[in-house]
Protein backbone atom coordinates (compact mmCIF):
# COMPACT_ATOMS: atom_id res chain seq x y z
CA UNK A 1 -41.07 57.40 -163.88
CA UNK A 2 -44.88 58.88 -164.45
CA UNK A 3 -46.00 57.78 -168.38
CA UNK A 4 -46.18 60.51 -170.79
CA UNK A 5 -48.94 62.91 -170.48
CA UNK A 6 -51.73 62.03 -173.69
CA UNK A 7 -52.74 64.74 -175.67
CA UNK A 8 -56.48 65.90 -175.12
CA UNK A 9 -57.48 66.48 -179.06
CA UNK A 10 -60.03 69.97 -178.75
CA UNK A 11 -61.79 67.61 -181.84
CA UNK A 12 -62.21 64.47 -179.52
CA UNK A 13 -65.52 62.91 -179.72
CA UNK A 14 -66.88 63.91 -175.78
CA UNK A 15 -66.69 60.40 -174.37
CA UNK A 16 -63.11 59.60 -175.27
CA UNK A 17 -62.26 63.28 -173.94
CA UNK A 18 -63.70 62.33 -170.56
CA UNK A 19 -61.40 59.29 -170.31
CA UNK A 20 -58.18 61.31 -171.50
CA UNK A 21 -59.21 63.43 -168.57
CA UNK A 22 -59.36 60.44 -166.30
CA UNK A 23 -56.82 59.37 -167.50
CA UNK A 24 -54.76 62.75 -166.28
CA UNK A 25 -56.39 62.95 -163.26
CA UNK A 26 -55.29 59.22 -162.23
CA UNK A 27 -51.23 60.55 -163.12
CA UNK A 28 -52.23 63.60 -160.78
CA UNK A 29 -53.03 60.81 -158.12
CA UNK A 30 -50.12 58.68 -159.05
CA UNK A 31 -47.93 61.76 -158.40
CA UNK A 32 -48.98 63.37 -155.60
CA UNK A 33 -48.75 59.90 -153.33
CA UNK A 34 -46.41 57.61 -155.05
CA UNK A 35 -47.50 53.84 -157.07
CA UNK A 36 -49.45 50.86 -155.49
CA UNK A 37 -50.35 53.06 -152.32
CA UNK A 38 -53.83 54.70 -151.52
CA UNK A 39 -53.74 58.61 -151.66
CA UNK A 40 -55.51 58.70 -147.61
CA UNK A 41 -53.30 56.36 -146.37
CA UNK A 42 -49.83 58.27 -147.74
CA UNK A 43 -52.13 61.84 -146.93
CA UNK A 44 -52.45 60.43 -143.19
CA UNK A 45 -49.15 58.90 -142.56
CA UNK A 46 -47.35 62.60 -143.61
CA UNK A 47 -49.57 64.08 -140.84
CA UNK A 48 -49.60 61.55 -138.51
CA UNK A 49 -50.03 61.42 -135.55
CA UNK A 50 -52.86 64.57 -135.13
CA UNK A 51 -54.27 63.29 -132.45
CA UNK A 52 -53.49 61.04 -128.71
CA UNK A 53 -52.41 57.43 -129.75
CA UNK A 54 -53.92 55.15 -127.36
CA UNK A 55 -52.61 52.24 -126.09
CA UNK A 56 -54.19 49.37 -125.27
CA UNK A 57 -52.88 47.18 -122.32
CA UNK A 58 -54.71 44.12 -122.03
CA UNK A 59 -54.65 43.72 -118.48
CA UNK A 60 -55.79 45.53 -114.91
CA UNK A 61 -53.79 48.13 -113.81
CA UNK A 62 -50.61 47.50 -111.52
CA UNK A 63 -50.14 44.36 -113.18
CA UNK A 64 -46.33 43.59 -115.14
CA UNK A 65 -47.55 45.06 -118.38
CA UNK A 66 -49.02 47.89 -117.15
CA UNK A 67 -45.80 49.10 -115.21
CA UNK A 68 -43.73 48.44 -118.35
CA UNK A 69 -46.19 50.59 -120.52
CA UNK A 70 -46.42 53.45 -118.02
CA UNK A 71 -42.23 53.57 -117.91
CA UNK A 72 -42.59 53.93 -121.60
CA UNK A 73 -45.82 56.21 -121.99
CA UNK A 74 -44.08 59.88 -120.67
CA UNK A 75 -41.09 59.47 -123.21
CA UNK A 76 -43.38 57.59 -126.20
CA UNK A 77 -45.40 61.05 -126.23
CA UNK A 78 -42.49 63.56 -126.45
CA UNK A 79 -41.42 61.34 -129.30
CA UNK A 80 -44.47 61.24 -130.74
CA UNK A 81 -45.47 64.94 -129.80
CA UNK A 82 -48.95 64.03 -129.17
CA UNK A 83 -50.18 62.64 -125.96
CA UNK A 84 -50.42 58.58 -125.37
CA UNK A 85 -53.53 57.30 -123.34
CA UNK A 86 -53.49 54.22 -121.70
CA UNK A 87 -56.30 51.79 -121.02
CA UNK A 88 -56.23 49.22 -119.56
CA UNK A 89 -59.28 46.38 -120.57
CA UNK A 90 -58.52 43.21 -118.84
CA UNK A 91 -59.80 39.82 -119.11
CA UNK A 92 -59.52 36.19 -120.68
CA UNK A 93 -55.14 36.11 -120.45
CA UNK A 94 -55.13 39.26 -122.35
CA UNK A 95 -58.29 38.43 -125.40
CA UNK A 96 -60.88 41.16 -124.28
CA UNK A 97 -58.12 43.80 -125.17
CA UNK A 98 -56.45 42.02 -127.99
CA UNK A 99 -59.59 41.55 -129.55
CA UNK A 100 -60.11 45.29 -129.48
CA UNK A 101 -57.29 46.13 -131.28
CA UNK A 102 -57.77 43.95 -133.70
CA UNK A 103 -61.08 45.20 -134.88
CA UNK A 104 -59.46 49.20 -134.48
CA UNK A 105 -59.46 51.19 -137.37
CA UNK A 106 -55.51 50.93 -139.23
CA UNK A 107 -54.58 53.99 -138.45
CA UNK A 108 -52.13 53.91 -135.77
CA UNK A 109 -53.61 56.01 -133.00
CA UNK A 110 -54.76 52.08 -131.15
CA UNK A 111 -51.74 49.93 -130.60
CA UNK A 112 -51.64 46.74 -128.29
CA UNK A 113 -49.10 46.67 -125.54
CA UNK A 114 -49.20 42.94 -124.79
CA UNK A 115 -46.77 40.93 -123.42
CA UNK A 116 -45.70 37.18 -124.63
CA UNK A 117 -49.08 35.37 -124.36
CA UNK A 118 -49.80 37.18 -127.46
CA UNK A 119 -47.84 33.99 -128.94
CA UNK A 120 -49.47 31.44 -126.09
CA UNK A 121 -52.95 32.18 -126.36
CA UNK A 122 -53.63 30.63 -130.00
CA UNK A 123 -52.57 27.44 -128.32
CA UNK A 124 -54.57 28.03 -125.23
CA UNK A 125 -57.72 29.27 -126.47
CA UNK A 126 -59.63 27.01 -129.37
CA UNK A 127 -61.54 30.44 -131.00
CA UNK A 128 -60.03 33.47 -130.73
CA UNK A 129 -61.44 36.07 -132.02
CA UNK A 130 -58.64 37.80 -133.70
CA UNK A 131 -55.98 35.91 -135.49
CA UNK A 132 -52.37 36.76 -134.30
CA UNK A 133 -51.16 37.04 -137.30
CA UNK A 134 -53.16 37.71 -139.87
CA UNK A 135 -55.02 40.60 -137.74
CA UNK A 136 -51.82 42.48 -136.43
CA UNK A 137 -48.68 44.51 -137.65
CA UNK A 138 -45.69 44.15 -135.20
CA UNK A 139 -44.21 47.43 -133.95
CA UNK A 140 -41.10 46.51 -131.76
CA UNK A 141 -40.19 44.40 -129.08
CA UNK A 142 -40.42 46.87 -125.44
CA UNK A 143 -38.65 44.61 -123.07
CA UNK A 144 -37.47 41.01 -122.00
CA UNK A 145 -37.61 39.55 -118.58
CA UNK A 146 -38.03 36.86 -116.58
CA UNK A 147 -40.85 35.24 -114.93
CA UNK A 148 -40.28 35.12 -110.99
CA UNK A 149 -42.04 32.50 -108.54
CA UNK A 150 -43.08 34.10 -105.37
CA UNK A 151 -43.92 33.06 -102.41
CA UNK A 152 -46.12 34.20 -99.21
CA UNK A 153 -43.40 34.94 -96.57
CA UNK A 154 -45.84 32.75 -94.26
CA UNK A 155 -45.10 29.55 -96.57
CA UNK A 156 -42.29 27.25 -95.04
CA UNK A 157 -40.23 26.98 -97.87
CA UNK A 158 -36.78 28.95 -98.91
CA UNK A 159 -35.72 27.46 -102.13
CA UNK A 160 -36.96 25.09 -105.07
CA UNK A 161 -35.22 21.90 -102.76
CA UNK A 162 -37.67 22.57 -100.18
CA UNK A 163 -40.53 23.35 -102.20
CA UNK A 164 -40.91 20.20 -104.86
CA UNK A 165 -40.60 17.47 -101.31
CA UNK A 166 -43.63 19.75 -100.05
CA UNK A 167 -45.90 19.13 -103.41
CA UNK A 168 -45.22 15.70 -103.61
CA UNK A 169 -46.25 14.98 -99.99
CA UNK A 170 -49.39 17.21 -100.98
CA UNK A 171 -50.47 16.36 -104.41
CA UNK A 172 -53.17 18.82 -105.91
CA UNK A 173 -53.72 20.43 -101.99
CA UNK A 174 -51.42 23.39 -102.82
CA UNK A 175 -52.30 26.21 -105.72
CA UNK A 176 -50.28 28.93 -107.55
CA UNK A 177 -51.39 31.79 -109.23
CA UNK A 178 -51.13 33.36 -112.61
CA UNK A 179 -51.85 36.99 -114.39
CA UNK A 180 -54.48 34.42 -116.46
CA UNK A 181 -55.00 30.99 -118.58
CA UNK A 182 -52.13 30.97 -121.12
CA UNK A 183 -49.87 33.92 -119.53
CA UNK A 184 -46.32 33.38 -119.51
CA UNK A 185 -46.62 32.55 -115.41
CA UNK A 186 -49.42 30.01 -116.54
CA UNK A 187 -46.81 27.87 -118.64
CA UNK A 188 -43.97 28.38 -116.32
CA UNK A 189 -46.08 26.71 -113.48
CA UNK A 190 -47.31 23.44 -115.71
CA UNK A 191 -43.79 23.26 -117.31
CA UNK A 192 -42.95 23.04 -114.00
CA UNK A 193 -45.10 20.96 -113.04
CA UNK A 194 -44.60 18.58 -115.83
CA UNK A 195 -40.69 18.73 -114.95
CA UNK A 196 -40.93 17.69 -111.31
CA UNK A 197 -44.00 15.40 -111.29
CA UNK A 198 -45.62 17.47 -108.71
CA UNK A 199 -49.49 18.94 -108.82
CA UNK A 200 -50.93 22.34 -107.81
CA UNK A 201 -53.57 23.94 -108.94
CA UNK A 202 -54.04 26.62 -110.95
CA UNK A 203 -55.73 29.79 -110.08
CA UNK A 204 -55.63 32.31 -113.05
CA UNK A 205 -56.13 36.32 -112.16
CA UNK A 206 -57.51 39.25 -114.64
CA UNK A 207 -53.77 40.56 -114.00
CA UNK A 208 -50.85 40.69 -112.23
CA UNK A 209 -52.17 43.39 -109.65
CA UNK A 210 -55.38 41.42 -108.11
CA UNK A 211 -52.94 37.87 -108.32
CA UNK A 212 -50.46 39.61 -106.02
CA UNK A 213 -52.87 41.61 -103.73
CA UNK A 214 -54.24 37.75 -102.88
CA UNK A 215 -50.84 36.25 -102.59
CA UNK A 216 -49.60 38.98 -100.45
CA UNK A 217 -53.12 38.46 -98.45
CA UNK A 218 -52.51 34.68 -98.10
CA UNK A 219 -55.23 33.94 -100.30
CA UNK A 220 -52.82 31.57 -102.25
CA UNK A 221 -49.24 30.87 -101.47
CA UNK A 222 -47.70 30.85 -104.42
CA UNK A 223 -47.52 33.02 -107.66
CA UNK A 224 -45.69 32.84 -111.10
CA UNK A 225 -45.64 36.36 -112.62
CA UNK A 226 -43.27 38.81 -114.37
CA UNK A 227 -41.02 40.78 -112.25
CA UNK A 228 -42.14 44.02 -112.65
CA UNK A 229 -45.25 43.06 -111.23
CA UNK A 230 -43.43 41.95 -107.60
CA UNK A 231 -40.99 43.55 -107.55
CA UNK A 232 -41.22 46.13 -105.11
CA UNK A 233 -43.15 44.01 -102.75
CA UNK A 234 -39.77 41.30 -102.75
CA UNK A 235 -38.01 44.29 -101.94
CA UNK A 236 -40.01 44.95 -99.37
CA UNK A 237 -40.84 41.44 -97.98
CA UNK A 238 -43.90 41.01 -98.69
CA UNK A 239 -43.44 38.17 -101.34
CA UNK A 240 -40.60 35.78 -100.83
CA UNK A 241 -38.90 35.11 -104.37
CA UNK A 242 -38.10 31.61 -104.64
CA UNK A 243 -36.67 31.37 -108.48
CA UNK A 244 -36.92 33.23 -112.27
CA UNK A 245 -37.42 31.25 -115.26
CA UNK A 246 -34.72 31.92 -117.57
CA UNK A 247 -31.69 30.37 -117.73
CA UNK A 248 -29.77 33.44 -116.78
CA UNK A 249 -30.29 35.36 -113.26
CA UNK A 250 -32.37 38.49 -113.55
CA UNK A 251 -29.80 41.66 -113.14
CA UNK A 252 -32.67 43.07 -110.71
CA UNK A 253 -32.84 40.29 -108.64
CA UNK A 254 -28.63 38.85 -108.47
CA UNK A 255 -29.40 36.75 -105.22
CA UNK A 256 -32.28 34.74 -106.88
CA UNK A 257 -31.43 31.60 -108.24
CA UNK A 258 -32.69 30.45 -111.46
CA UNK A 259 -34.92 27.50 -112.20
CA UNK A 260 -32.37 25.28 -113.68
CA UNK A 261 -29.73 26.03 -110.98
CA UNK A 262 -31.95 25.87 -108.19
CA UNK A 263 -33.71 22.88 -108.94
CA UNK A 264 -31.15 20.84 -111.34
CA UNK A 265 -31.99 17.58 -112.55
CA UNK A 266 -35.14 17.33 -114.02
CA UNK A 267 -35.19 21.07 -113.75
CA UNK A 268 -32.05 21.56 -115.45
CA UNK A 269 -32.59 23.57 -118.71
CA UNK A 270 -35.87 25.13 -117.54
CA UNK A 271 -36.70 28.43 -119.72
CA UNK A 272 -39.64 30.51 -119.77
CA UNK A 273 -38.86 33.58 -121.06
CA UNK A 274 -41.57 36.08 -121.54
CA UNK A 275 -41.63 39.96 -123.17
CA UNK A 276 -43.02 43.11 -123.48
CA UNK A 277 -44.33 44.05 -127.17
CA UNK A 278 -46.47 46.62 -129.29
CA UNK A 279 -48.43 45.66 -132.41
CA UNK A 280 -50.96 47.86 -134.55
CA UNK A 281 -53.97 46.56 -136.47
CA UNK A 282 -53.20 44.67 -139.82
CA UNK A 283 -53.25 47.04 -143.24
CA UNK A 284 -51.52 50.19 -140.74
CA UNK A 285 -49.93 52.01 -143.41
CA UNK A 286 -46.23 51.07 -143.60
CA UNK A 287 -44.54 54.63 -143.18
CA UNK A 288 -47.04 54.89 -139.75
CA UNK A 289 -45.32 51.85 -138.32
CA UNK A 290 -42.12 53.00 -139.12
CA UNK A 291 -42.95 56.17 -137.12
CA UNK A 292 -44.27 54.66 -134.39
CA UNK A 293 -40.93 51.99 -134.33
CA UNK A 294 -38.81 54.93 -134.14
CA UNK A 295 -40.73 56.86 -131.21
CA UNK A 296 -40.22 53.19 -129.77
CA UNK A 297 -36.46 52.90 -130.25
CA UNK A 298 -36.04 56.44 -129.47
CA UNK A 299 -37.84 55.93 -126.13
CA UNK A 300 -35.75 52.98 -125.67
CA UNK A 301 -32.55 54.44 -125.84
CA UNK A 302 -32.75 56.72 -123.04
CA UNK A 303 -30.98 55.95 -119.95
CA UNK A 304 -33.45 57.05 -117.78
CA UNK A 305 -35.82 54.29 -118.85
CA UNK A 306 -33.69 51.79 -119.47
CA UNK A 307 -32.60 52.29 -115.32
CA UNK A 308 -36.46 52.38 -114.61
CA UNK A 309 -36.83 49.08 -117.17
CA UNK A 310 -33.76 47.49 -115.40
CA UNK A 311 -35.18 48.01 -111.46
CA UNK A 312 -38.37 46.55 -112.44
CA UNK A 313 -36.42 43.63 -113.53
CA UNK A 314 -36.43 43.97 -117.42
CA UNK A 315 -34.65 44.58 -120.12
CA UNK A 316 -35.08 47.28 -123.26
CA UNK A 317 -35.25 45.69 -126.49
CA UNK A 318 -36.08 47.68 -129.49
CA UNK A 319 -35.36 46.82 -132.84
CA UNK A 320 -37.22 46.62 -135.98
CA UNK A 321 -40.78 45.15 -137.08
CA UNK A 322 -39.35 42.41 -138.37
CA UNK A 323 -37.56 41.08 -135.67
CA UNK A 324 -40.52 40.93 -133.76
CA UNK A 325 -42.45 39.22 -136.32
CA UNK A 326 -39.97 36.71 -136.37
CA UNK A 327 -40.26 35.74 -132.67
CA UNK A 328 -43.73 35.51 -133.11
CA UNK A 329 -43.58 33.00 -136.31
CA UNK A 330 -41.12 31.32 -134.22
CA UNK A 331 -42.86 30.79 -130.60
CA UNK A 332 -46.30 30.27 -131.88
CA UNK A 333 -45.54 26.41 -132.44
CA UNK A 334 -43.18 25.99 -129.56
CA UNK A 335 -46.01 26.96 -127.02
CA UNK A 336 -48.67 25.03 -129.14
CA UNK A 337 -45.90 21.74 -128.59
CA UNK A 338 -45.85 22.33 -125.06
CA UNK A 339 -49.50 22.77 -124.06
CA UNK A 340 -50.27 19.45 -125.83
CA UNK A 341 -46.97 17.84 -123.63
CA UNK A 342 -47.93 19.44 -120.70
CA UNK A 343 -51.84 18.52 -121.17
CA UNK A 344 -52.64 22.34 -120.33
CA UNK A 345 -56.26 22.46 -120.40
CA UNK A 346 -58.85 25.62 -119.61
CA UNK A 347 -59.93 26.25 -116.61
């Protein structure tokens, strides 16, 4: 409830009549856009959006998150009603991008479309320049998926039991590749690494599109990336899919093993799950976010692109803000525990 209106005395000495005004013109404010919220950010949320809503995908185009965001981007605008621009700015395991949404204006027309390394990087990278926290607003969760370890179809191996007696007879001499330093491919291949005593090197990519254009060209033989980003060319045979790192097989891919059952033993247990993710600059006005969560869940729920999620080898999420911020308070120190185990270092 709005305090009582003061009476403005006709007799009131001039100054104190200019702060009764004041006064009246603060309740006016208080009115029209509700307590403890700025009148332009409550003015801009009721017309929002006005204008295209970009989003920002941190990495070259054709890689995994790319795809993902271009499934999403022709629904996400009819929710919306305003068209959604993507650009891609690649570079540094997803930073260059990042970074530019985090120093976008807050008011929902740049969001990040990132994928897991959003939670990896902090314990990759010793300055970022963005904090993934305190600089973002979580949006919703996209999609889940697997990473998948491919293969050159030149490379003599068939499975995980022919491919750890390979790296042990050729310590270091052997490399796989990775959408970048501290992408969810990157820690799959050193968990892996750490798991089976074996060393390869590690050759990390602007994206998932140049790392699989080299592994399809022989450039390196092997590759840990999400499945969206190879999947049509395991369809096709040009990349030979050796394993995904979850602990449950990818519904795309039913014939390929997982990690854990392929390898066993010291592989057993192996999990790398990655996702699919959109965030908005800290201090977005709340009711924006919620808009922009419910174009998101909206999209989601479609059948269309939750078939077109599904053959690229991932899963629709959805779900609320807060359940994203929750996965990232809770993987931030997992993947700092395991870079310091695994003695991941820059390259």
């Amino acid at each position: 409830m709005l305090p009582s209106t003061p009476y403005i005395d006709p007799a009131m000495p001039r100054p104190y009549r200019r702060g009764a005004l004041a006064q009246l013109a603060a309740l006016a404010a208080v009115a029209a856009v509700g307590l403890g919220a700025p009148a332009g950010a409550f003015a801009q949320a009721g017309t929002w959006p006005d204008k295209p809503v970009r989003f920002v995908v941190p990495y070259p185009p054709g890689g995994g998150t790319d795809v993902i965001a271009r499934i999403v981007q022709e629904r996400f605008q009819a929710a919306l009603g305003q068209p959604v621009i993507i650009e891609n700015k690649g570079g540094a395991g997803g930073s260059v991008g990042t970074e530019v949404v985090a120093k976008a204006a807050s008011d929902g027309y740049t969001v990040l479309f990132t994928l897991s390394s959003h939670t990896i990087n902090p314990a990759i990278y010793p300055r970022l320049p963005f904090d993934t926290v305190r600089d973002f607003e979580p949006v919703g969760m996209v999609a889940s998926l697997p990473q998948i370890l491919v293969a050159h179809p030149g490379v003599p191996v068939s499975s995980l039991a022919d491919l750890v007696p390979m790296l042990k007879g050729k310590p270091g001499a052997l490399a796989f590749a990775s959408v970048g330093n501290g992408s969810p491919g990157h820690l799959a291949g050193e968990l892996f690494k750490l798991r089976t005593g074996t060393d390869m090197t590690h050759i990390p990519y602007k994206g998932g599109g140049p790392a699989v254009t080299d592994v399809i060209g022989g450039q390196v033989p092997f590759l840990w990336v999400s499945i969206p980003a190879a999947a049509q060319h395991v369809k096709s045979g040009k990349l030979k899919a050796l394993a995904v790192s979850t602990l449950k097989r990818s519904a795309a891919f039913p014939d390929v093993p997982t990690v854990s059952e392929a390898g066993g033993g010291a592989l057993a247990g192996f999990e790398v799950d990655s996702w699919y993710a959109m965030f908005v600059p800290a201090k977005t006005p709340r009711p924006i976010i919620e808009k922009l969560n419910r174009a998101l869940n909206t999209v989601l729920a479609d059948p269309g692109v939750r078939d077109k999620l599904l053959a690229q080898g991932s899963e629709g999420v959805g779900g609320t803000p807060e359940a994203l911020g929750k996965v990232v308070a809770e993987e931030l120190p997992k993947w700092t525990r395991l870079v310091k185990d695994a003695g991941i270092k820059l390259e």
